[in-house]
Protein backbone atom coordinates (compact mmCIF):
# COMPACT_ATOMS: atom_id res chain seq x y z
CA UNK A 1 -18.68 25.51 -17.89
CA UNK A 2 -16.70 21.81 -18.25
CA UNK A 3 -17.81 18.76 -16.70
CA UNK A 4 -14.95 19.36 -13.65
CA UNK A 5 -17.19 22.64 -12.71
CA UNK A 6 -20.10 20.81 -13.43
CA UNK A 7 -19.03 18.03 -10.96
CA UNK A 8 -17.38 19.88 -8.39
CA UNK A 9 -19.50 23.20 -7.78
CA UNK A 10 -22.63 21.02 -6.18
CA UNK A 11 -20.63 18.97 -3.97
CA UNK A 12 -19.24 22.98 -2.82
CA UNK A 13 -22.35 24.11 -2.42
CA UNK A 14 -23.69 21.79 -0.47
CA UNK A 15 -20.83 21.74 1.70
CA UNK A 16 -19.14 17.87 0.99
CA UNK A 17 -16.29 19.70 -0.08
CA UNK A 18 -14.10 22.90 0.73
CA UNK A 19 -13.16 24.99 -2.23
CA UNK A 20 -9.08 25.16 -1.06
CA UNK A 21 -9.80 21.44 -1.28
CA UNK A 22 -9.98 21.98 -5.02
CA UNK A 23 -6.15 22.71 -6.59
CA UNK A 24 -5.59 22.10 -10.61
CA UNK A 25 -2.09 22.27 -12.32
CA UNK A 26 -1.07 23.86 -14.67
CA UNK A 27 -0.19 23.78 -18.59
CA UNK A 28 3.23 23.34 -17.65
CA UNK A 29 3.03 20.89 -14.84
CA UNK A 30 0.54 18.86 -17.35
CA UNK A 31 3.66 19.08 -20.13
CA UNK A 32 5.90 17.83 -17.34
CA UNK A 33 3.43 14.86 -16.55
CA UNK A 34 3.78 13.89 -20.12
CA UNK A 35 7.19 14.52 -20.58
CA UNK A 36 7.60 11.90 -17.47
CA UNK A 37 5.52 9.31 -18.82
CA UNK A 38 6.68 9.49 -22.19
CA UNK A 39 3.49 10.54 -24.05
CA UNK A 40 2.54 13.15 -26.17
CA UNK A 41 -1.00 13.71 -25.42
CA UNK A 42 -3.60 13.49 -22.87
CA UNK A 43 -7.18 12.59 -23.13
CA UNK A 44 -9.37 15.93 -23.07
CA UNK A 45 -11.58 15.00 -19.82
CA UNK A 46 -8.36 13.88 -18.21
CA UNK A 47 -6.34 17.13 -18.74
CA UNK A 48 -9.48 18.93 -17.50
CA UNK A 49 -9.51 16.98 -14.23
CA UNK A 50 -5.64 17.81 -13.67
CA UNK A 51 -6.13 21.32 -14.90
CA UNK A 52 -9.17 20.91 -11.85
CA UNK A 53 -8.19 19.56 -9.03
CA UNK A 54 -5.06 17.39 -9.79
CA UNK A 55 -2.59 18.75 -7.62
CA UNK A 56 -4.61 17.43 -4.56
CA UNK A 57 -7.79 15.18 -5.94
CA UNK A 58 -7.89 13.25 -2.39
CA UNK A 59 -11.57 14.71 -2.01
CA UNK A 60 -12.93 12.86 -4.28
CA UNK A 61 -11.10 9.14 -4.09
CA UNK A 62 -8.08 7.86 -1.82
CA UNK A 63 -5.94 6.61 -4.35
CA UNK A 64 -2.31 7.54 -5.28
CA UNK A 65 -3.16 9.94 -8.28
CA UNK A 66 -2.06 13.44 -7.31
CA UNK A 67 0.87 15.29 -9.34
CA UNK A 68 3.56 14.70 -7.38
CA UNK A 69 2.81 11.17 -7.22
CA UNK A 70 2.16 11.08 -11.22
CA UNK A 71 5.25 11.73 -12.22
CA UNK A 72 6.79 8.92 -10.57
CA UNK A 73 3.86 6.54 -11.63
CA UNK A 74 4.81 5.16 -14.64
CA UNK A 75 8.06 3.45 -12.61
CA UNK A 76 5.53 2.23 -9.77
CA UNK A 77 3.35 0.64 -12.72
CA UNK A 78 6.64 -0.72 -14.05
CA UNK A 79 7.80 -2.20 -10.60
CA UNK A 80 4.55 -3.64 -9.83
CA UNK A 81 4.30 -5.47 -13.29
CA UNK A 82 7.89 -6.64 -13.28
CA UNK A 83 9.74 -6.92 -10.37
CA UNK A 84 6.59 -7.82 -7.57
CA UNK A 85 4.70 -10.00 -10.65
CA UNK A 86 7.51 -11.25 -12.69
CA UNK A 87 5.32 -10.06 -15.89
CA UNK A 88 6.51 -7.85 -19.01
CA UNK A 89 6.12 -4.14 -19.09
CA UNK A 90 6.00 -3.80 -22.60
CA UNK A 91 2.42 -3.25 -23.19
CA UNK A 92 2.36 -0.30 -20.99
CA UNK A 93 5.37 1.62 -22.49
CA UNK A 94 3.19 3.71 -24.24
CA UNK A 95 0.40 3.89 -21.90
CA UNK A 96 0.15 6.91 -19.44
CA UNK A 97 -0.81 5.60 -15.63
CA UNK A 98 -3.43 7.77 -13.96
CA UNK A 99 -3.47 6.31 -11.10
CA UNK A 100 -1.77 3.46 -8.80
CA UNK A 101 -3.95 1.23 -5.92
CA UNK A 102 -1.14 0.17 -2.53
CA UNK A 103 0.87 -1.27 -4.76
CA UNK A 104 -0.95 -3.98 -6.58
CA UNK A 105 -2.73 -2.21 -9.48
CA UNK A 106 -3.35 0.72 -11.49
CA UNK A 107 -5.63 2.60 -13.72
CA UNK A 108 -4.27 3.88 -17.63
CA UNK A 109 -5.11 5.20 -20.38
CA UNK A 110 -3.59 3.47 -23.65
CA UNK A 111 -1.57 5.17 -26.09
CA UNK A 112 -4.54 4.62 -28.81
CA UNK A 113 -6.61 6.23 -26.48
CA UNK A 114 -4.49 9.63 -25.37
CA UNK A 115 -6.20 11.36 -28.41
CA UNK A 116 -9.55 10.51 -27.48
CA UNK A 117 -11.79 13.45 -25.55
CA UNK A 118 -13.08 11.22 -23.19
CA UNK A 119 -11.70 7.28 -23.48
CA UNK A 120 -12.73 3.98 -21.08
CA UNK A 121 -9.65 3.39 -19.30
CA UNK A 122 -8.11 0.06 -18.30
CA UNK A 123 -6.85 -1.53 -14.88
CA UNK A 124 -3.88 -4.08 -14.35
CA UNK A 125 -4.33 -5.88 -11.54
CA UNK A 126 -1.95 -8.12 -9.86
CA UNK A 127 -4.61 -10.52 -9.46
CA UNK A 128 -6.82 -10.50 -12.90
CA UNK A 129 -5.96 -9.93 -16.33
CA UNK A 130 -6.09 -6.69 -17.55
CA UNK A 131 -9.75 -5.21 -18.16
CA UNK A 132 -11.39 -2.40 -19.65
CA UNK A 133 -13.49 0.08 -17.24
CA UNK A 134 -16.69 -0.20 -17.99
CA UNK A 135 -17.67 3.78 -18.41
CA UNK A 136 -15.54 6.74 -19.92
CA UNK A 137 -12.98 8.33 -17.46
CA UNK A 138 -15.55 11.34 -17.14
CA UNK A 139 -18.14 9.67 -16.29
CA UNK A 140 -16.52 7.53 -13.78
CA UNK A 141 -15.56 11.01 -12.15
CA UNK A 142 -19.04 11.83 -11.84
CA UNK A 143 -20.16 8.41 -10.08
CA UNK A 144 -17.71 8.86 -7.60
CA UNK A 145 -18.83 11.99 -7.03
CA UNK A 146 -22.22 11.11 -6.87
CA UNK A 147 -20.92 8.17 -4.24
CA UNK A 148 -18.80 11.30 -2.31
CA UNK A 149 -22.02 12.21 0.17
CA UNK A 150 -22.68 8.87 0.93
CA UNK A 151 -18.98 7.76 1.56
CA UNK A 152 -18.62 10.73 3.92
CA UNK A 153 -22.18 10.15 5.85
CA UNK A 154 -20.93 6.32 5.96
CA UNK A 155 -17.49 7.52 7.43
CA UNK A 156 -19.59 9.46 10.13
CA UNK A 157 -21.85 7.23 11.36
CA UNK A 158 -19.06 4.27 11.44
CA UNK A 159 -17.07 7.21 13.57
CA UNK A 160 -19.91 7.94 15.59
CA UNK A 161 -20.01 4.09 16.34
CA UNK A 162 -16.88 3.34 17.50
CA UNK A 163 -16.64 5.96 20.02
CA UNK A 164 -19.95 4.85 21.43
């Protein structure tokens, strides 16, 4: 079993998440991904998470960072660098963007680190230089999954609240 099964199956189980919930993509859709980015490789626990659940990973965090929105990332990452900040794109040509935040930042992997089975990733912010995440991609996975139960008991209670 990978780390995606490994991850995911508990947080089934225990009933934080449905299993339709759960939708990977396929080889092809993952060679389309990189044919829109311009790379030539993905890192081996991000093609397991899109092979997983990235056609719909809004279970696990509410960022833009489905498929459909992928393949148009790399031009949001390019507008928010250049035209809203004024800065130049060029160190991100070869990068491939996981993952975009309303417009203001977004998560990538560098092309050094495409090859690498599980790589830190880094995050351009509008507001602070560029910085390196401080765990591996899958091991962020996992704390946000490990967050998931609270977030959702969190979400209930402040629901509960406001209707009271």
């Amino acid at each position: 079993m990978g780390f995606m099964a490994d991850l995911v199956e508990p947080l089934i189980r225990q009933g934080w998440v449905t299993a339709d919930a759960v939708q990977g993509c396929t080889e092809e859709e993952l060679a389309a991904l990189m044919e829109a980015q311009g790379v030539v490789a993905l890192p081996g626990s991000y093609r397991e998470f899109m092979g997983f659940t990235g056609r719909a990973p809004y279970w696990l965090a509410r960022s833009e960072w489905d498929y459909e929105w992928l393949l148009e990332a790399k031009q949001i990452a390019r507008q928010i660098v250049v035209e809203d900040y004024k800065g130049d794109f060029a160190p991100f040509e070869d990068a491939f963007v996981f993952q975009t935040h309303y417009g203001y930042e977004f998560y990538y992997f560098r092309a050094e680190d495409l090859t690498d089975p599980d790589p830190h990733f880094w995050i351009h912010s509008a507001t602070k230089p560029v910085q390196e995440s401080e765990t591996s991609f899958a091991t962020w996975l996992q704390e946000l999954a490990d967050y998931l139960p609270h977030a959702i008991e969190l979400r209930r209670w402040l629901h509960r609240s406001s209707r009271a």
